[in-house]
Structures are given as structure tokens and as C-alpha cells.
Protein backbone atom coordinates (compact mmCIF):
# COMPACT_ATOMS: atom_id res chain seq x y z
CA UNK A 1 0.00 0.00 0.00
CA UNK A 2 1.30 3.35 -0.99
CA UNK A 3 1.20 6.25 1.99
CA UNK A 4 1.46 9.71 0.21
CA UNK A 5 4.36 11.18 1.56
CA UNK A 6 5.45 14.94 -0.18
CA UNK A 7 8.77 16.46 1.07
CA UNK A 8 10.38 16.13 4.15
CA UNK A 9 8.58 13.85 7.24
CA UNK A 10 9.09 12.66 10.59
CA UNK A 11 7.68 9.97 12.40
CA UNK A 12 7.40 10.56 16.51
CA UNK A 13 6.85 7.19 18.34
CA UNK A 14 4.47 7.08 21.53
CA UNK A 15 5.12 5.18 24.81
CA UNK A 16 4.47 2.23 24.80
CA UNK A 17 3.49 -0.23 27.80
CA UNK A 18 1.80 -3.32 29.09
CA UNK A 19 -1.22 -3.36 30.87
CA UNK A 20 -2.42 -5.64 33.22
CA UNK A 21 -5.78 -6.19 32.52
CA UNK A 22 -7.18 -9.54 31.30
CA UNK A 23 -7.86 -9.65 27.37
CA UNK A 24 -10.84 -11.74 25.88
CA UNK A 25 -9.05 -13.68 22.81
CA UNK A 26 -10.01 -16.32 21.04
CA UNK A 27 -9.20 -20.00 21.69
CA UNK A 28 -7.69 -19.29 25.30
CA UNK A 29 -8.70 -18.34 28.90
CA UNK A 30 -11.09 -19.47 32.08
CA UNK A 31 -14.03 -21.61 30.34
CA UNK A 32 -16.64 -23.12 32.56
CA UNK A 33 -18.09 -26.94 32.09
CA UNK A 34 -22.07 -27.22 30.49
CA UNK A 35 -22.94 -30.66 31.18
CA UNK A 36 -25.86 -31.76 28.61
CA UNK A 37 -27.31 -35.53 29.08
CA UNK A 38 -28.35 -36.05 25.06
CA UNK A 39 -31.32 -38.22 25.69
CA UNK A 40 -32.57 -34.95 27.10
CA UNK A 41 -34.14 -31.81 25.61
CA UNK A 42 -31.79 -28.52 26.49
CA UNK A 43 -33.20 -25.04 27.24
CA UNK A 44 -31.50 -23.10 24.68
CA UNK A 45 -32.84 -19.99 26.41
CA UNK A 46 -31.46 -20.60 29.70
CA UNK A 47 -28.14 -21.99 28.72
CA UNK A 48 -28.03 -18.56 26.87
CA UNK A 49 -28.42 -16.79 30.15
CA UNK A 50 -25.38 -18.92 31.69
CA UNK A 51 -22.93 -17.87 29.11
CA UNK A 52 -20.21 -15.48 30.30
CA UNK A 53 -19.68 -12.76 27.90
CA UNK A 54 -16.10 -12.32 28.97
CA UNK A 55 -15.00 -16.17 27.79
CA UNK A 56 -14.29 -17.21 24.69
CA UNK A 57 -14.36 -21.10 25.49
CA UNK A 58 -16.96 -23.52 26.61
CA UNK A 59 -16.21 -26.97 27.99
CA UNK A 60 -19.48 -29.27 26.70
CA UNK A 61 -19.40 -32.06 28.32
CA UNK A 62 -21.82 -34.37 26.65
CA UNK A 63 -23.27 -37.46 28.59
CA UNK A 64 -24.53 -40.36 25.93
CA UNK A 65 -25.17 -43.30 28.50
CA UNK A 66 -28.21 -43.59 28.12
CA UNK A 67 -27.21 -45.54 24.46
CA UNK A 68 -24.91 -47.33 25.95
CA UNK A 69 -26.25 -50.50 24.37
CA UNK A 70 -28.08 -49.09 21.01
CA UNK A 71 -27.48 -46.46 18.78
CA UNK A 72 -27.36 -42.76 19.42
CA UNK A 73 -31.27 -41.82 18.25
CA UNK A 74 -31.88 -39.21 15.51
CA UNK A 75 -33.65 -36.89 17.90
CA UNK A 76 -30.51 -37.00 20.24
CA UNK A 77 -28.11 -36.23 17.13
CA UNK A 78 -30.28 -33.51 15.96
CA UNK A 79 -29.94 -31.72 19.49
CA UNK A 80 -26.52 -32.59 19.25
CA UNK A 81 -26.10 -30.13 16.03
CA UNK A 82 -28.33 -27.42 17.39
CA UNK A 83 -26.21 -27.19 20.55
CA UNK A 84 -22.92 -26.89 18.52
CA UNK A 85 -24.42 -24.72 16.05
CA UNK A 86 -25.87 -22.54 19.36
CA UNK A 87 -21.70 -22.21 20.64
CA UNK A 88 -21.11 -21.15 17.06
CA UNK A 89 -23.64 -18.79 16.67
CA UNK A 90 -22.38 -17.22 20.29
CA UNK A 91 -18.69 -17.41 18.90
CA UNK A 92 -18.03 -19.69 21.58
CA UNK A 93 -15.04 -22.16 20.37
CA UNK A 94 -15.51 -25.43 22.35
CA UNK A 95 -13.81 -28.21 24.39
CA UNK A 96 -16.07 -30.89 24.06
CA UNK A 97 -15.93 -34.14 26.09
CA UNK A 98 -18.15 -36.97 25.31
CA UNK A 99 -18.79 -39.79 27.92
CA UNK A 100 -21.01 -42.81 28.91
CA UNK A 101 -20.00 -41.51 32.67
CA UNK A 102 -21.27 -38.57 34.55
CA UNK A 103 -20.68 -39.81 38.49
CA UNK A 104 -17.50 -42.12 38.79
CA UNK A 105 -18.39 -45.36 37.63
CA UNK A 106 -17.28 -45.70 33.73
CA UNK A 107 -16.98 -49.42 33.93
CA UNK A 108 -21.03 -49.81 34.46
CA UNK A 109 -21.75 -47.28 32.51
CA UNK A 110 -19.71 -47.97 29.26
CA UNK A 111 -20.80 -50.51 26.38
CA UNK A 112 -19.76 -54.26 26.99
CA UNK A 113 -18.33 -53.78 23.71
CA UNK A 114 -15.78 -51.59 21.78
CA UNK A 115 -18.22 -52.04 18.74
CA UNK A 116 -20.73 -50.17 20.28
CA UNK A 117 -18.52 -47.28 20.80
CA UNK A 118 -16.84 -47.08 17.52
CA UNK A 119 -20.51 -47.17 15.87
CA UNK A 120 -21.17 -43.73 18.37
CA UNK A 121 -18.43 -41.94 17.51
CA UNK A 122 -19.16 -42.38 13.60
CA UNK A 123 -22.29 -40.92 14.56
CA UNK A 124 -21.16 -38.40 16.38
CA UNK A 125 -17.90 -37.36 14.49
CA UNK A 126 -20.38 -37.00 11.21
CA UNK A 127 -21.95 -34.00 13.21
CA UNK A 128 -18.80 -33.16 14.93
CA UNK A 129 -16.80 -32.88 11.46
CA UNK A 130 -19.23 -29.98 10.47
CA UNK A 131 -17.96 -27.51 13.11
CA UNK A 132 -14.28 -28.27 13.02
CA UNK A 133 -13.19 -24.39 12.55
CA UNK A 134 -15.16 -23.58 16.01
CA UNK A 135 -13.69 -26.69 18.28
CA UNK A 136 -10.45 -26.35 20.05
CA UNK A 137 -10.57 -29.95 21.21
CA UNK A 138 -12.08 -33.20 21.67
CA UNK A 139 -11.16 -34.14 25.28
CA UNK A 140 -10.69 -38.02 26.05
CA UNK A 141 -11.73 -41.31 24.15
CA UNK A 142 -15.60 -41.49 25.52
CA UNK A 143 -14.48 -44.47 27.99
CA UNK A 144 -13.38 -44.03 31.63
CA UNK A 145 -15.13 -42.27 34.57
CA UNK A 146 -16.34 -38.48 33.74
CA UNK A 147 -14.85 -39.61 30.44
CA UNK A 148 -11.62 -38.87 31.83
CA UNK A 149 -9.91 -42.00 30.66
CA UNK A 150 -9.05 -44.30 33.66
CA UNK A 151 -11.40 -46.83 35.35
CA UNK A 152 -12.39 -48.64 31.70
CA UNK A 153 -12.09 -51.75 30.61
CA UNK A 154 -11.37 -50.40 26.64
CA UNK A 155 -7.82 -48.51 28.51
CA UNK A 156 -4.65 -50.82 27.10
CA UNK A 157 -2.57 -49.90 24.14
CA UNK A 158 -4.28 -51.48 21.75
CA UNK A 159 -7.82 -50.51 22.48
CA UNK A 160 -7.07 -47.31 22.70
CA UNK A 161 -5.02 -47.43 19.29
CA UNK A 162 -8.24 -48.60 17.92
CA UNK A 163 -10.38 -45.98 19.87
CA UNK A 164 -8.09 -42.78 18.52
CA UNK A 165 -7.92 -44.21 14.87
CA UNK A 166 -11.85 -44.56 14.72
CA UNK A 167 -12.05 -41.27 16.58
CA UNK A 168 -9.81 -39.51 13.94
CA UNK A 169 -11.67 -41.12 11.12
CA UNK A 170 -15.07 -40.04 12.12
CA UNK A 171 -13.87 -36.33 13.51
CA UNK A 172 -11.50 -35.96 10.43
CA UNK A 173 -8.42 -34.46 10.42
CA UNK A 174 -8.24 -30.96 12.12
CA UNK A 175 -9.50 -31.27 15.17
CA UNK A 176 -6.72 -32.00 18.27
CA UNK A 177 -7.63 -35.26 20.25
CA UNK A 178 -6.76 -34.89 24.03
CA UNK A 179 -5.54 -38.07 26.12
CA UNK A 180 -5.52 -37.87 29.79
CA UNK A 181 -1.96 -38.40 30.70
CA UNK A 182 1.46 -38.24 28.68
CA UNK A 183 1.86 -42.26 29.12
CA UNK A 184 -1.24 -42.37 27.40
CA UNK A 185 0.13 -40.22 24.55
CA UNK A 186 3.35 -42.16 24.33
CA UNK A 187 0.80 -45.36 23.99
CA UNK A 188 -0.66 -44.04 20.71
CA UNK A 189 3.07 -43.65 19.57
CA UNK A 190 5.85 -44.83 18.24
CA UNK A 191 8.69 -44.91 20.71
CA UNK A 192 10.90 -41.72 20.78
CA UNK A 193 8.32 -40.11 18.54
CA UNK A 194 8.78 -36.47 18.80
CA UNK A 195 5.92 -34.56 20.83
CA UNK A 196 4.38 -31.61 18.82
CA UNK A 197 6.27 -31.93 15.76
CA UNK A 198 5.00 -29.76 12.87
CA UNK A 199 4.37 -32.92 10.86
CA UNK A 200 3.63 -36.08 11.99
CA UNK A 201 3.22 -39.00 9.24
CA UNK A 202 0.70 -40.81 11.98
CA UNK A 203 -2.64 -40.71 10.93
CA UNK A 204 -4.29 -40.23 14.78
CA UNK A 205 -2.22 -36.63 15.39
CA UNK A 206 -3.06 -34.13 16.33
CA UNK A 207 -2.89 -35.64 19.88
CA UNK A 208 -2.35 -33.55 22.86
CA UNK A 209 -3.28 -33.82 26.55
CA UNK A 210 -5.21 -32.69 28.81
CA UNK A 211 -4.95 -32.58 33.06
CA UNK A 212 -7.83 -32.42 35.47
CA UNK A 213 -5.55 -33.27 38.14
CA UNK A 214 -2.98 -30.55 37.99
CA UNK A 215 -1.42 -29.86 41.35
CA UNK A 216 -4.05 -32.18 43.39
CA UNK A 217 -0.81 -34.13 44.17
CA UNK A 218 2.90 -34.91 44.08
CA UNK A 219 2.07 -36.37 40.63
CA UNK A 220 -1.02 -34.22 39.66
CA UNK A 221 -3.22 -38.02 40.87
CA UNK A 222 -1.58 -39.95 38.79
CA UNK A 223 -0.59 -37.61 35.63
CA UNK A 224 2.95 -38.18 36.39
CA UNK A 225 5.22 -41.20 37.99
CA UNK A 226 8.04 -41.10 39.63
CA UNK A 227 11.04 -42.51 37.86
CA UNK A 228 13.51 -40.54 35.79
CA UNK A 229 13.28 -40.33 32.28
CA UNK A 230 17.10 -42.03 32.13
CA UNK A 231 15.83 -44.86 33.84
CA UNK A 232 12.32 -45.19 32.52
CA UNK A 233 10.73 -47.34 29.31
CA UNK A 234 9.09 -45.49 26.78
CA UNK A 235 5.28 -47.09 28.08
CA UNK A 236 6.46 -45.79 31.75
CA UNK A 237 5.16 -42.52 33.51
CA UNK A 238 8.11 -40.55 34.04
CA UNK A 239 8.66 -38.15 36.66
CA UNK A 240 7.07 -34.62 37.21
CA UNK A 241 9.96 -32.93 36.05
CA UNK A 242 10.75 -35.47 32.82
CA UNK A 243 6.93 -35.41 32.21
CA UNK A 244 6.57 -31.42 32.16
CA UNK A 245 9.53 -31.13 30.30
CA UNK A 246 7.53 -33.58 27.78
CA UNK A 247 4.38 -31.66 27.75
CA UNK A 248 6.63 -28.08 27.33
CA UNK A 249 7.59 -29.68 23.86
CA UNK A 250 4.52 -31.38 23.12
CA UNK A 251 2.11 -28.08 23.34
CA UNK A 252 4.20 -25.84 21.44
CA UNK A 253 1.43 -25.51 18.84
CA UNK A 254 -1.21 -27.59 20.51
CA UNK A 255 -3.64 -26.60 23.22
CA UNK A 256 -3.27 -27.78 27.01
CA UNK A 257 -5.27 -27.26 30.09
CA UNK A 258 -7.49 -28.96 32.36
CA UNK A 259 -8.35 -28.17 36.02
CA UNK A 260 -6.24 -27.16 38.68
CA UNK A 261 -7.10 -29.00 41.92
CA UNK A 262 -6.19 -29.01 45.79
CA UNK A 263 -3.77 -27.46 48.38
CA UNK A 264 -0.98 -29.44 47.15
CA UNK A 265 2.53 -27.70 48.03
CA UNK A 266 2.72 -27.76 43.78
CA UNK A 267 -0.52 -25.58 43.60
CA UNK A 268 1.24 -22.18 45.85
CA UNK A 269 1.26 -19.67 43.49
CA UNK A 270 4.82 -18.99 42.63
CA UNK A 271 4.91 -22.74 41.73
CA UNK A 272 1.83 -23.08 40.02
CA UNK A 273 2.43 -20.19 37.50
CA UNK A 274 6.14 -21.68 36.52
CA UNK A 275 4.21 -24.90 35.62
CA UNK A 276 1.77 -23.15 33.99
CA UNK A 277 4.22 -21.42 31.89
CA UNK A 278 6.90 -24.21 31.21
CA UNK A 279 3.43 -26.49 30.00
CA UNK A 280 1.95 -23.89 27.42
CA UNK A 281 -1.70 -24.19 29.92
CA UNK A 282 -3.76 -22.23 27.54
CA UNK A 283 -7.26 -22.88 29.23
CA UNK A 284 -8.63 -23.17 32.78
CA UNK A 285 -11.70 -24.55 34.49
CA UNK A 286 -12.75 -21.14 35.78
CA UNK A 287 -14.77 -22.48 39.01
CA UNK A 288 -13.57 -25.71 39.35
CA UNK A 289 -11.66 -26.87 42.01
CA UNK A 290 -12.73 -23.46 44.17
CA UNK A 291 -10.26 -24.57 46.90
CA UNK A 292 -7.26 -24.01 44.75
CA UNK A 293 -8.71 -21.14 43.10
CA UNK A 294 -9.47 -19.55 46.51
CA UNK A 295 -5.83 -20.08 47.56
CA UNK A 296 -4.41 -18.07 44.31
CA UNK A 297 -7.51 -15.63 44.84
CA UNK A 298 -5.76 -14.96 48.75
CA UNK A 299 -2.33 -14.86 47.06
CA UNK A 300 -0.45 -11.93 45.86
CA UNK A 301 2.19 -11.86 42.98
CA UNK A 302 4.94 -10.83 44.80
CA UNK A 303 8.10 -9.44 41.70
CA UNK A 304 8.97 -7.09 40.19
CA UNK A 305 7.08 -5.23 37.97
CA UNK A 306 3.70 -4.32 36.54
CA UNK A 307 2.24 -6.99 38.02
CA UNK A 308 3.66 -6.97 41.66
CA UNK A 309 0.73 -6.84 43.83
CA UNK A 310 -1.98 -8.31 41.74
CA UNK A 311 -3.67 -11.29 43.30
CA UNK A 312 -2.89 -14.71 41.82
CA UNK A 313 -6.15 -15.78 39.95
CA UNK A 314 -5.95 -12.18 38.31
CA UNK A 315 -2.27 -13.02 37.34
CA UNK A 316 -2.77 -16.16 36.19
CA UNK A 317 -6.15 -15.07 34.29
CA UNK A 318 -4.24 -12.63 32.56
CA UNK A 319 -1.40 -15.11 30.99
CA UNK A 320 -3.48 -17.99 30.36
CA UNK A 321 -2.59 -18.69 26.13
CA UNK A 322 -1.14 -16.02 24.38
CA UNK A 323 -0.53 -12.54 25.59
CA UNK A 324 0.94 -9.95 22.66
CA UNK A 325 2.31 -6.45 23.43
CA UNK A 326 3.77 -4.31 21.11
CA UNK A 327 6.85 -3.39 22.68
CA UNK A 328 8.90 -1.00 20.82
CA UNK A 329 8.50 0.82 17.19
CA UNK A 330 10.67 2.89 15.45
CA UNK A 331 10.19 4.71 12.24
CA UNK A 332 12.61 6.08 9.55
CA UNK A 333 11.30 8.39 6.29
CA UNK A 334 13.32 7.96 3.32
CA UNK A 335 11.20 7.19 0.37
CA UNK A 336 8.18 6.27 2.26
CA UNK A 337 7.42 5.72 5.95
CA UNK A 338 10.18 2.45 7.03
CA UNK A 339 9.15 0.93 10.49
CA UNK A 340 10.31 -1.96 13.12
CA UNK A 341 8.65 -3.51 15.54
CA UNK A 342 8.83 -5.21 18.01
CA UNK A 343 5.78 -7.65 19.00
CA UNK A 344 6.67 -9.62 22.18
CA UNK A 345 3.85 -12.91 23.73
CA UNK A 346 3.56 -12.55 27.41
CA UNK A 347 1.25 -15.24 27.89
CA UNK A 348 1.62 -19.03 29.20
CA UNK A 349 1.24 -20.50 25.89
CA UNK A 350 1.64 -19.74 21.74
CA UNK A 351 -0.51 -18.91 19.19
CA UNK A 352 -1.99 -22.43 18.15
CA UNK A 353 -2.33 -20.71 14.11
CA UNK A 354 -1.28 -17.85 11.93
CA UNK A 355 -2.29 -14.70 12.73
CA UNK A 356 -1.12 -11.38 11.19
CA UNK A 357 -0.96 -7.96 12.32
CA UNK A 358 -2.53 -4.76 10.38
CA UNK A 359 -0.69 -1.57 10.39
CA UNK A 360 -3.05 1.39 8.80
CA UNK A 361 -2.22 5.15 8.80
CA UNK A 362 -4.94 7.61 9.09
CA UNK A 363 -5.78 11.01 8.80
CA UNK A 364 -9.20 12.41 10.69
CA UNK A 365 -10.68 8.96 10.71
CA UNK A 366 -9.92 7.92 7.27
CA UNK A 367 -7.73 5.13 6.58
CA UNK A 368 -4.65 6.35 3.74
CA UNK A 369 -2.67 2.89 4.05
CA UNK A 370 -2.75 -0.75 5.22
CA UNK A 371 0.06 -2.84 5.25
CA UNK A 372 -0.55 -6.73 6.62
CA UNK A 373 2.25 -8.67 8.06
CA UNK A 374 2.54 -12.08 8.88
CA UNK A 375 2.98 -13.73 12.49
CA UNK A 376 3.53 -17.30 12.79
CA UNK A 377 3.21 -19.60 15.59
CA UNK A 378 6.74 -20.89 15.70
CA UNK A 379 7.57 -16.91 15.71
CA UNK A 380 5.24 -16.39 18.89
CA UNK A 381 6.38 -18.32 21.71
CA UNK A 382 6.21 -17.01 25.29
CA UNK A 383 8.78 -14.38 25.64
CA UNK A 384 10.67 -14.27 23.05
CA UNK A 385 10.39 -10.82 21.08
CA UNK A 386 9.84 -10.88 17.39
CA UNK A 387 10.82 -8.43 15.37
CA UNK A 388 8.64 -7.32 12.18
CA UNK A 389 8.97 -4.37 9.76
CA UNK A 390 7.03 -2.83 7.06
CA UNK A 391 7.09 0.54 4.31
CA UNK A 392 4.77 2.46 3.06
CA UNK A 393 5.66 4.04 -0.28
CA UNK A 394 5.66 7.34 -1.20
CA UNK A 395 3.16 9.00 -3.21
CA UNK A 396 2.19 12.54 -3.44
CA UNK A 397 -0.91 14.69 -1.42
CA UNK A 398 -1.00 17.32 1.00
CA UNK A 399 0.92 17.22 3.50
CA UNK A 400 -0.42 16.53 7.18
CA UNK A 401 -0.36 14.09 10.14
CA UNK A 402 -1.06 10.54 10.02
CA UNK A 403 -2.00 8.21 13.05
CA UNK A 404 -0.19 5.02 12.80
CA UNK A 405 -2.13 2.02 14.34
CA UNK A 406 -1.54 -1.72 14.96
CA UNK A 407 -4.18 -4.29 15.21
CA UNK A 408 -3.53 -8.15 15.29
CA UNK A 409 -6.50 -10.86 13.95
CA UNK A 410 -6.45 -14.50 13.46
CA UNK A 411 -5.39 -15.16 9.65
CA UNK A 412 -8.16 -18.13 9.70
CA UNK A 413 -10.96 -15.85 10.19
CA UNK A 414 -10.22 -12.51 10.59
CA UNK A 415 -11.37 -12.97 14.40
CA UNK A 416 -9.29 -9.84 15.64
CA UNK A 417 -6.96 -10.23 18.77
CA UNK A 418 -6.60 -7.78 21.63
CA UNK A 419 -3.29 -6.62 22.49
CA UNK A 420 -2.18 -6.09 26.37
CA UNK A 421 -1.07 -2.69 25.92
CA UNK A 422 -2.88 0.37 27.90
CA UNK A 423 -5.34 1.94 26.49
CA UNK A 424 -7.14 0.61 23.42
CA UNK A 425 -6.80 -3.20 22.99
CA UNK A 426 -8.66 -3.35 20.15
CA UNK A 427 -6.50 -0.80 18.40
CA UNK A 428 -3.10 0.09 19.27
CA UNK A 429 -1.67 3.84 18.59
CA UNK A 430 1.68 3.10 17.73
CA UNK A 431 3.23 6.65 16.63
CA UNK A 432 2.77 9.68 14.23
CA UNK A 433 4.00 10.67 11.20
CA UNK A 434 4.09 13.97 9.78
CA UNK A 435 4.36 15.03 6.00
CA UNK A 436 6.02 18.22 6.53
């Protein structure tokens, strides 16, 4: 795009700074679980009225024992699409966890045979398939109590080979499967397989995981083991620190969360949030477990900086997923308006896709130029800056002063991104340039 520039300019940056208020971007953040039973009719209008306008996720967890032994009817599929098409509609993307159990006791409530469930999730994934672009995840493999994968009869390697595969098939390609634990992940795998390569040649990926245990225990209840990596098999639970060095790797580009649990010495604050951050956590249960959530709420970040003093759920609200700031921009004119900047993530976890960022000058409301730069994942991790840069060309007009603005979408969608500066988050003022 070509700014009109006519002889001599100057560009004058502004200050820039973080804020610490907590954005509302898409795919990350506190989500809260809606628990539908799909034999039963749902109240569209009151589930409406229990939707929080300041989350962008919802955590469906969808219970289908009552077809444990038949097939899934064509009234309960039909609800099924009118509830995902209700999230998508509300621009809700969704964790969705289907299960035969709702209160603890999978191996009664599953089918007595894996048949049964492969034949349910064909049904399912046909519906599921549809609304790909709005799901963040599929959580579990339908078997195990709360659907959480353990106490199941369908649990060793090979059955849940066969579970994923079907899974996969039905749900097609896209859409991230979540296992329970990282043993189960090595399971579906390969040994030494690497954990969130950018390509994987097996069919089942993407494959993530997800915890509902984190820091209930020594070993987030049974997430983790305790032998060393060194000393452990490749089908062994390794220890905390060999598995969360795992999951860091793993959930570079793939999502990871769950629900943080208990007064554990591994839940204090300090603790918690170095997890958080080495793991990529990217969502949150936002009321569940309220013990541990009370504990950061009494808590106080304690360092340096912006955010010394803030209590702990705010803190940790505020740096669950990705976090941009524009950091620093400079500007040079010679032929045309030449700028840097510097874009830094703040956040717990990456961008899971490409987004870009839009630069537009403007003069009394009216945007003169756009310029669109690209912002990969790999280029987005937590806390590393990136640098970008950018001209606009010269062309001739009166001269004047133009605003210079940043704003940051998802390349997918155009679904734009707030940015944790102060002031605007929308819209970023990132400097002035006058054509003198």
C-alpha cells in the first residue's frame, strides 16, 4: 500500500506499555463446564443466560449413557447439532468431552463392547466434522469415569489405538484429540516419537493432553510417575519434572489445560504459575476446584514489575494462552514511511495458528494505508520478542499528520486479537508521522 508522503517527514513514536488487565481472545482463557445428558431436551434460552460474555471457550461435556447399548437416536443427534451450532452462533469455540459416565463409575456405565462405541463416535464425528473451525478440542476417548480415561475396561494400548484411529476417522483431520496423561500419549506412539512436531506422518495426530488433576498431588493423581526419564521405558510414567519437560515440547502448537485442583505444596502460586508457563496451559476450568482457586484468589504476585501486587487468579487469568504487546517501534522516512517492531507474547502458551498484524495510517478517521504482516506460531512463543517491519511508499498529497495504528487478527478468520497494551486493545496507537 502506498502512503502519500510529499517532502520532508518525521515519524514521533508514543510510549508504549503493558497493561495488566485480562484480554478476551479467542481460543484461550477461564471456560466453565455445560454438562448436557443427550437423551434430554436442552433449554436453549437458559443456557443462553449462563454464558459469560467475557470467555471465549466452553467446555461441553456431553453425557450419551443412556445408548450405551443401542445407537445414538436421531432426535438426540439432531440436538446434538443445534447445541454446537448454538456455541457457534455465540462465537463460543468449544472443548467438548463426550462420555457414557457422569458420576464415577465408567466401567457400568460404558458398552460391553468396543463395537458399540466405535458405531457412536461415527455418529457423532459425522456431526462433529461440520464444526471443526469452532472446536479447540475433543477431550478423552468417551471411555473411563467423567470420560476422563481411567477406570475402563477399553484402557490398554491397543484398544485405545483402535479408539483414537476410529475417533480420527469419524472427527476428520483438524480437530486436536486430548488423552488424559502423557503415558497415554506415548501409547498411541511410536517410541521416541517427537511430541508436537510440525508434521507427523501418523494418521491419529493431532494428539495432545489434557490434566484435570494438575497440582491435586505430588504427581497431579496420577498424571505423572516417579522414575527418571534415564531410567524409565518409553510405556512408563516418568517423573514430574521429565513429564513437564515432555508436555513443554509437546504443546508448542497444541492446546493444554485442564483443572487445577487441591492445596498441594505444587498448587502455591509462585509454583503453580512456573508450571503453567513451562506447560503452554492455555485454558482453565474457571470455578472448578474453588479450593485451589481460593488459595491463588488470597495470594499476591509478589516481583517485580507491573504486576507486583496483583492477586494470583488475576495473574494467572491474565497469561493464560497467548498474551501480545507491542513493545517498541521505530520509524525512519526515506522514500516512504520504514518501520520496526517489536511484538513480544507474554502469555503461558503460543498462538496455536497464523495470525497477522494490520498496520493502517490515518488522517481524521480515514484510513490512507494498510500494510498486513505475517505472524507465525513458531515466531510467537512465550517471551521471546519478534521483530517485524514494514514501508509504506511514497506518493504525493498534501501534507499533514497521520496516526499510525496496529491491530492483530487471526489469519483463519479474521477474528481480531486484543493486544495487552494500555489503552485501546482493540486498536493500538503506535506513533505519528508527519508530512512536513
Amino acid at each position: 500500500m502506498r502512503l502519500p508522503v510529499r517532502g520532508r517527514g518525521r515519524f514521533q513514536r508514543v510510549r508504549l506499555s503493558e497493561s495488566t488487565d485480562r484480554l478476551t481472545n479467542p481460543a484461550c482463557g477461564w471456560c466453565r463446564i455445560y454438562t448436557f445428558f443427550l437423551e434430554r431436551q436442552i433449554n436453549f434460552d437458559e443456557l443462553n443466560l449462563c454464558l459469560q460474555e467475557d470467555e471465549t471457550l466452553v467446555q461441553a461435556v456431553i453425557v450419551i449413557g443412556a445408548f450405551r447399548s443401542r445407537e445414538i437416536s436421531q432426535e438426540a443427534l439432531e440436538q446434538l447439532e443445534r447445541l454446537l451450532r448454538f456455541f457457534r452462533n455465540a462465537e463460543k469455540e468449544m472443548i467438548l468431552r463426550f462420555t457414557y459416565d457422569n458420576v464415577g463409575q465408567g466401567l457400568l456405565a460404558e458398552p460391553d463392547e468396543m463395537r458399540q462405541i466405535f458405531i457412536h463416535m461415527n455418529q457423532i464425528g459425522n456431526i462433529v466434522r461440520r464444526f471443526a473451525e469452532h472446536i479447540l478440542l475433543l477431550q478423552g476417548l468417551f471411555v473411563g469415569s467423567w470420560g476422563e480415561m481411567h477406570g475402563s475396561r477399553f484402557l490398554s494400548k491397543e484398544k485405545m489405538r483402535l479408539l483414537a484411529e476410529t475417533l480420527r476417522e469419524a472427527a476428520g483431520d483438524s480437530i486436536p484429540i486430548g488423552v488424559r496423561t502423557p503415558l497415554q500419549w506415548r501409547l498411541l506412539h511410536e517410541r521416541d516419537a517427537v511430541p508436537g512436531a510440525e508434521w507427523s506422518a501418523d494418521p491419529i495426530d493431532p494428539v495432545c493432553v489434557f490434566n484435570d488433576g494438575m497440582f491435586g498431588s505430588d504427581s497431579d493423581l496420577g498424571t505423572y510417575g516417579s522414575r527418571q526419564r534415564s531410567e524409565a521405558e518409553w510405556e512408563e510414567s516418568w517423573s514430574r519434572k521429565d513429564e513437564l519437560l515432555f508436555l513443554q515440547q509437546l504443546h508448542k502448537r497444541l492446546p493444554y489445560g485442564g483443572e487445577a485442583v487441591g492445596e498441594a505444596k505444587e498448587g502455591e502460586l509462585k509454583n503453580a504459575v512456573t508450571e503453567m508457563r513451562q506447560g503452554h496451559v492455555c485454558y482453565l476450568n474457571a470455578v472448578h476446584d474453588l479450593k485451589c482457586l481460593e488459595r491463588w484468589r488470597s495470594a499476591v504476585w509478589d516481583e517485580k514489575g507491573i504486576w507486583k501486587g496483583v492477586h494470583g487468579t488475576d495473574y494467572i487469568g491474565a497469561h493464560l494462552g497467548y498474551r501480545p504487546v507491542v513493545c517498541k517501534v521505530s520509524g525512519r522516512v526515506t522514500d516512504g514511511l520504514h518501520l520496526k517492531i517489536e511484538i513480544e507474547n507474554t502469555g503461558f502458551a503460543g498462538l496455536l495458528e497464523e495470525a497477522e498484524l494490520v498496520i493502517t495510517a490515518e488522517a481524521e478517521g480515514r484510513v490512507i494505508g494498510t500494510q498486513l504482516l505475517p505472524l507465525l506460531p513458531q515466531d510467537f512463543m512465550p517471551d521471546r520478542p519478534h521483530c517485524l517491519s514494514c514501508r509504506f511508499a511514497p506518493d504525493i498529497i498534501e501534507s499533514g499528520a497521520y496516526d499510525i495504528f496496529l491491530q492483530m487478527r487471526r489469519k483463519r478468520d479474521g477474528r481480531w486479537i486484543c493486544l495487552a497494551n494500555t489503552g485501546r486493545h482493540d486498536k493500538v496507537r503506535i506513533g505519528l508521522f508527519l508530512n512536513l
